[in-house]
N, C-alpha and C. Protein backbone atom coordinates (compact mmCIF):
# COMPACT_ATOMS: atom_id res chain seq x y z
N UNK A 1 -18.91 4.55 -10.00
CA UNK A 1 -18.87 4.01 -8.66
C UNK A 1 -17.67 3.07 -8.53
N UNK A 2 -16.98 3.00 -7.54
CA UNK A 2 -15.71 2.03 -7.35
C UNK A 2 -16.58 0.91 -6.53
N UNK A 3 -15.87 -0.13 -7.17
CA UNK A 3 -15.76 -1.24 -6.99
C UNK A 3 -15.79 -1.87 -5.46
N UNK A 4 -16.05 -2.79 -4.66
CA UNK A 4 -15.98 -3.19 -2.75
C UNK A 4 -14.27 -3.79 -3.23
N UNK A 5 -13.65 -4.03 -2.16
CA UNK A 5 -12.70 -4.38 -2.21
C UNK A 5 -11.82 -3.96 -3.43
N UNK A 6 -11.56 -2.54 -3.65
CA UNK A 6 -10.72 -1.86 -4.49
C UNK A 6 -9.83 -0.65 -3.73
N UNK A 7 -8.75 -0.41 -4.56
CA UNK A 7 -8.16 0.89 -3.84
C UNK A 7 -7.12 1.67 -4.34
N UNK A 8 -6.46 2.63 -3.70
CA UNK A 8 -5.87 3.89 -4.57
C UNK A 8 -4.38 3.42 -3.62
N UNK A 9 -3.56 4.12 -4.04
CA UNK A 9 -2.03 4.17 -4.03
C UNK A 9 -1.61 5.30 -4.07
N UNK A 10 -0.87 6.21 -3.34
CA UNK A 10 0.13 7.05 -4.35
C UNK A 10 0.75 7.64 -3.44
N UNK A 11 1.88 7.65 -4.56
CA UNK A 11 3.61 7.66 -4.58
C UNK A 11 3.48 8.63 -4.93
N UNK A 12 5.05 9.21 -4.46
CA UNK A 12 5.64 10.44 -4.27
C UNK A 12 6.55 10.83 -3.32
N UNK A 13 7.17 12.05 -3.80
CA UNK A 13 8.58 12.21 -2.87
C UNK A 13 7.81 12.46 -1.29
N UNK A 14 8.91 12.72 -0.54
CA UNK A 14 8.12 12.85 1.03
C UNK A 14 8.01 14.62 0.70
N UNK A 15 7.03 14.99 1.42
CA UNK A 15 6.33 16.46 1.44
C UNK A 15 5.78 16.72 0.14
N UNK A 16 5.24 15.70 -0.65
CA UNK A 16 4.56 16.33 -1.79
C UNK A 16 3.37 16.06 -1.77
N UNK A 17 2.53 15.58 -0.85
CA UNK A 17 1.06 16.13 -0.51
C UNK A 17 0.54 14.29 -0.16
N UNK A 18 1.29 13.11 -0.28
CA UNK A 18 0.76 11.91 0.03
C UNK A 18 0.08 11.75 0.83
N UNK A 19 0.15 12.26 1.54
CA UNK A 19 -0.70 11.75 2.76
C UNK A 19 -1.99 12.42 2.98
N UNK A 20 -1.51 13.87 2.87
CA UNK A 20 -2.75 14.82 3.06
C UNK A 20 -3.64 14.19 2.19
N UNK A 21 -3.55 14.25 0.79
CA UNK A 21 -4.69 14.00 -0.44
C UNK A 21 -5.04 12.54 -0.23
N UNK A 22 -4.25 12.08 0.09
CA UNK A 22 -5.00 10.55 0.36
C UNK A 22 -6.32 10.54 1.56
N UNK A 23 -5.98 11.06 2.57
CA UNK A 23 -6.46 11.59 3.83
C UNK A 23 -8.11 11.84 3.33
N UNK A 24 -7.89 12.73 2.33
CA UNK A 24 -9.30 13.72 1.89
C UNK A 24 -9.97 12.55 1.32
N UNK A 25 -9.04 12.08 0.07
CA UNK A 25 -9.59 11.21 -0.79
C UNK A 25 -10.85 10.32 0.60
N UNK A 26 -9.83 9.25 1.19
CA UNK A 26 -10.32 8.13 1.96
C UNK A 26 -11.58 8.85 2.61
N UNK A 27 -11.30 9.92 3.02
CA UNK A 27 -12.67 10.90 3.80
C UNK A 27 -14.15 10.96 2.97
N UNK A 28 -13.64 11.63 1.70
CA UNK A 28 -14.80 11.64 0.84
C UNK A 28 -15.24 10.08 0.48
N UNK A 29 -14.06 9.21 -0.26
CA UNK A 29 -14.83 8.27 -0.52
C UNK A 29 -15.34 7.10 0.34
N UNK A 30 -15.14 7.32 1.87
CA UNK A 30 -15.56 6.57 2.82
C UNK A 30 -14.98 5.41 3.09
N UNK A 31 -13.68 5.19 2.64
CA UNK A 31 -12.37 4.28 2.34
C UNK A 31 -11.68 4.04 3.76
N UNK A 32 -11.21 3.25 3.87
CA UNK A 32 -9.80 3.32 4.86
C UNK A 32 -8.70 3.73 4.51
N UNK A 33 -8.07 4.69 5.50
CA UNK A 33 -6.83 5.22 5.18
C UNK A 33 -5.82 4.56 5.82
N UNK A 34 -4.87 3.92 4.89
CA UNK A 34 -3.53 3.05 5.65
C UNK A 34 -2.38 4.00 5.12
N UNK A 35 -1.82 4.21 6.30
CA UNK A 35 -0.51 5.22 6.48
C UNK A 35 0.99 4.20 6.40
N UNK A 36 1.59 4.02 5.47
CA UNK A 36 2.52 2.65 5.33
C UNK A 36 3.65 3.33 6.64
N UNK A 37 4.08 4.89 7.00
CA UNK A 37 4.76 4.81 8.07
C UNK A 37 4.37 5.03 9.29
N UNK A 38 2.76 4.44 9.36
CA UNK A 38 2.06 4.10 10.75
C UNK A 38 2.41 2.90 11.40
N UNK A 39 2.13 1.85 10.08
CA UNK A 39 2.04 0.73 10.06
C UNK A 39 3.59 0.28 9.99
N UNK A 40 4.46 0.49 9.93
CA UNK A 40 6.06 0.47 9.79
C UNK A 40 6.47 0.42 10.87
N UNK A 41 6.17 1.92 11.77
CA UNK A 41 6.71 1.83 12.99
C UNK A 41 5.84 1.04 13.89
N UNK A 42 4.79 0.84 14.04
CA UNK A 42 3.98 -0.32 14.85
C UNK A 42 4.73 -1.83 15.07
N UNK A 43 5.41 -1.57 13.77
CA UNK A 43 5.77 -3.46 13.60
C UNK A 43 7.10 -3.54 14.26
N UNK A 44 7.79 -2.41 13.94
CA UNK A 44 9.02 -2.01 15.16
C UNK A 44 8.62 -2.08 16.47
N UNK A 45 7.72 -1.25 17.00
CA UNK A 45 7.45 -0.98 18.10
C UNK A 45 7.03 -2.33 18.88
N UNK A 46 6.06 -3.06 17.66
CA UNK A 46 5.67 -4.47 18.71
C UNK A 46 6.94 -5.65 18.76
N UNK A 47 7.61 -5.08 18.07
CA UNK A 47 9.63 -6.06 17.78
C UNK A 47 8.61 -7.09 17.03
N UNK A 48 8.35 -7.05 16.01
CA UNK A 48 7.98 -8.37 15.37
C UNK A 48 9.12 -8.94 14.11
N UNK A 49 9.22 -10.18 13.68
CA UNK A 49 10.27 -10.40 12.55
C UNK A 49 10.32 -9.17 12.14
N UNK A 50 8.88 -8.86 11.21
CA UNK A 50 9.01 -8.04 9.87
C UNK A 50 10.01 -6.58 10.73
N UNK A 51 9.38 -6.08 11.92
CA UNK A 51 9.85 -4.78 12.54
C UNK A 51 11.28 -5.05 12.30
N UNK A 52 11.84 -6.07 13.02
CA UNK A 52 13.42 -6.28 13.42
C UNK A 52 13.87 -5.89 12.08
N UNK A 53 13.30 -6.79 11.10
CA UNK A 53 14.21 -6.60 9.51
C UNK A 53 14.03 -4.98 9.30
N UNK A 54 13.20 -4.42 9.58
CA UNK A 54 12.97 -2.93 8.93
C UNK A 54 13.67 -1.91 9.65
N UNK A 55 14.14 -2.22 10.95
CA UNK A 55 14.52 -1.72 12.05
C UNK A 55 15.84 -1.64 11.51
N UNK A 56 16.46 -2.55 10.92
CA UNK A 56 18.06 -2.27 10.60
C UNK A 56 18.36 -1.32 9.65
N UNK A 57 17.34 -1.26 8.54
CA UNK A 57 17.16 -0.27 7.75
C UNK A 57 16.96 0.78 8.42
N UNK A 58 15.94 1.27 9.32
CA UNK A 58 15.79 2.53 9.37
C UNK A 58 17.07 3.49 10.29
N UNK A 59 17.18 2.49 11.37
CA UNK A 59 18.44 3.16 11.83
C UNK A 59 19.66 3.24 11.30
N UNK A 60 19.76 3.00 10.07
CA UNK A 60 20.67 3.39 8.74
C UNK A 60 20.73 4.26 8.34
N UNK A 61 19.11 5.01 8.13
CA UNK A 61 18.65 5.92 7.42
C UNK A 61 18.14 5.45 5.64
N UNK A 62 18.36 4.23 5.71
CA UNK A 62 17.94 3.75 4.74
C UNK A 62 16.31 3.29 4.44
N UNK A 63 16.08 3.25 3.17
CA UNK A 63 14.83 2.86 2.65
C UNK A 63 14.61 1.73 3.20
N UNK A 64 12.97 1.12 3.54
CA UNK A 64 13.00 -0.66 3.63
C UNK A 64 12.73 -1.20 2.07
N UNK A 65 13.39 -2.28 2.04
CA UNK A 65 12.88 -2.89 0.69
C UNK A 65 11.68 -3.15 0.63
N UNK A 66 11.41 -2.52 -0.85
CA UNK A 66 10.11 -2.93 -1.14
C UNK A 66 9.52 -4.44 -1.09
N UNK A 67 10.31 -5.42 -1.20
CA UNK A 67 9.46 -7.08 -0.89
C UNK A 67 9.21 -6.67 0.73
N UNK A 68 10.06 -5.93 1.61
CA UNK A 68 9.52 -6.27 3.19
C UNK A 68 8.36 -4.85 3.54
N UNK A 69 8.45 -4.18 2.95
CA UNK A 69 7.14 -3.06 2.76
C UNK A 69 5.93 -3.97 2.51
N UNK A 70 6.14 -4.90 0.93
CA UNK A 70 5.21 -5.45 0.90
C UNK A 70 4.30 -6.21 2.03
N UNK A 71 5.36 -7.17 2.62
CA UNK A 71 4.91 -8.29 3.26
C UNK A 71 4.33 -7.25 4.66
N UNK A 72 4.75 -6.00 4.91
CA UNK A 72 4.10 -5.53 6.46
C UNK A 72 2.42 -4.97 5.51
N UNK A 73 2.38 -4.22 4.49
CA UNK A 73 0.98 -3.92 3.72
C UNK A 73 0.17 -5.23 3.75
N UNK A 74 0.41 -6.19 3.10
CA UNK A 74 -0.58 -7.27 2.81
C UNK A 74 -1.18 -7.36 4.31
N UNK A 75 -0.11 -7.45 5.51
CA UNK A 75 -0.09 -8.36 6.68
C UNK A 75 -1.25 -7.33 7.18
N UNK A 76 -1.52 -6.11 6.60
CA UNK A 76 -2.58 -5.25 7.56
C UNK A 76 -3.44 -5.16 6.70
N UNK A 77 -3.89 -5.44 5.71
CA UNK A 77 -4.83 -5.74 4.77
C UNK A 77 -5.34 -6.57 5.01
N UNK A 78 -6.75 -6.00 5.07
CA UNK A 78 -8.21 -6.84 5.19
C UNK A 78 -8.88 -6.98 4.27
N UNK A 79 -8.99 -8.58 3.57
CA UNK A 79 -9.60 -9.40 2.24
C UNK A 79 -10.57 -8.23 2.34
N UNK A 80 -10.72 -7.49 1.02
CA UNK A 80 -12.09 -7.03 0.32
C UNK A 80 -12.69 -5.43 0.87
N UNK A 81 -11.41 -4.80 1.68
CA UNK A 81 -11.79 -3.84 1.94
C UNK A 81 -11.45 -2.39 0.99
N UNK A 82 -12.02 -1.35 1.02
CA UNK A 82 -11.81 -0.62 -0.06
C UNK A 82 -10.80 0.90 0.67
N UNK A 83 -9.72 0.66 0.45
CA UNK A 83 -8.36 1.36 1.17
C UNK A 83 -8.02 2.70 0.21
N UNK A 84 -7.41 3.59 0.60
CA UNK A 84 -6.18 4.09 0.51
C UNK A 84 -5.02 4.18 1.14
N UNK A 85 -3.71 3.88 -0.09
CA UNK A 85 -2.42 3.55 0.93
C UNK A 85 -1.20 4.97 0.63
């Protein structure tokens, strides 16, 4: 049995099944599913700091750094809930 406030991760290139299998996973195990480029473009969309900083990146075509990935994940993370990201 997993743990309350625990959760799964996973990495991978883009089109190699992240999202889908996470999708199932969160389904079966009754988890929340957090989509990091749901939550990415939201923070753009509402122009917040974190968006603006990520915003220069993306219309680059560049990656966001992982410390400002971090700080938009934590910021939608809810103490003790049991996720997939």
């Amino acid at each position: 049995m997993v743990e309350e406030g625990k959760g799964f991760i996973f990495i991978g290139p883009p089109g190699s099944g992240k999202g889908t299998q996470a999708k199932k996973l969160a389904e079966f195990l009754n988890y929340s599913f957090i989509s990091t480029g749901d939550i990415l473009r939201e923070e753009v969309k509402r122009n917040t700091k974190i968006g603006k900083f990520a915003k220069e990146y993306m219309e680059k075509g560049l990656l966001v750094p992982d410390d400002l990935m971090l700080k938009i994940i934590k910021k939608n993370l809810k103490k003790g809930i049991r996720f997939i990201l």
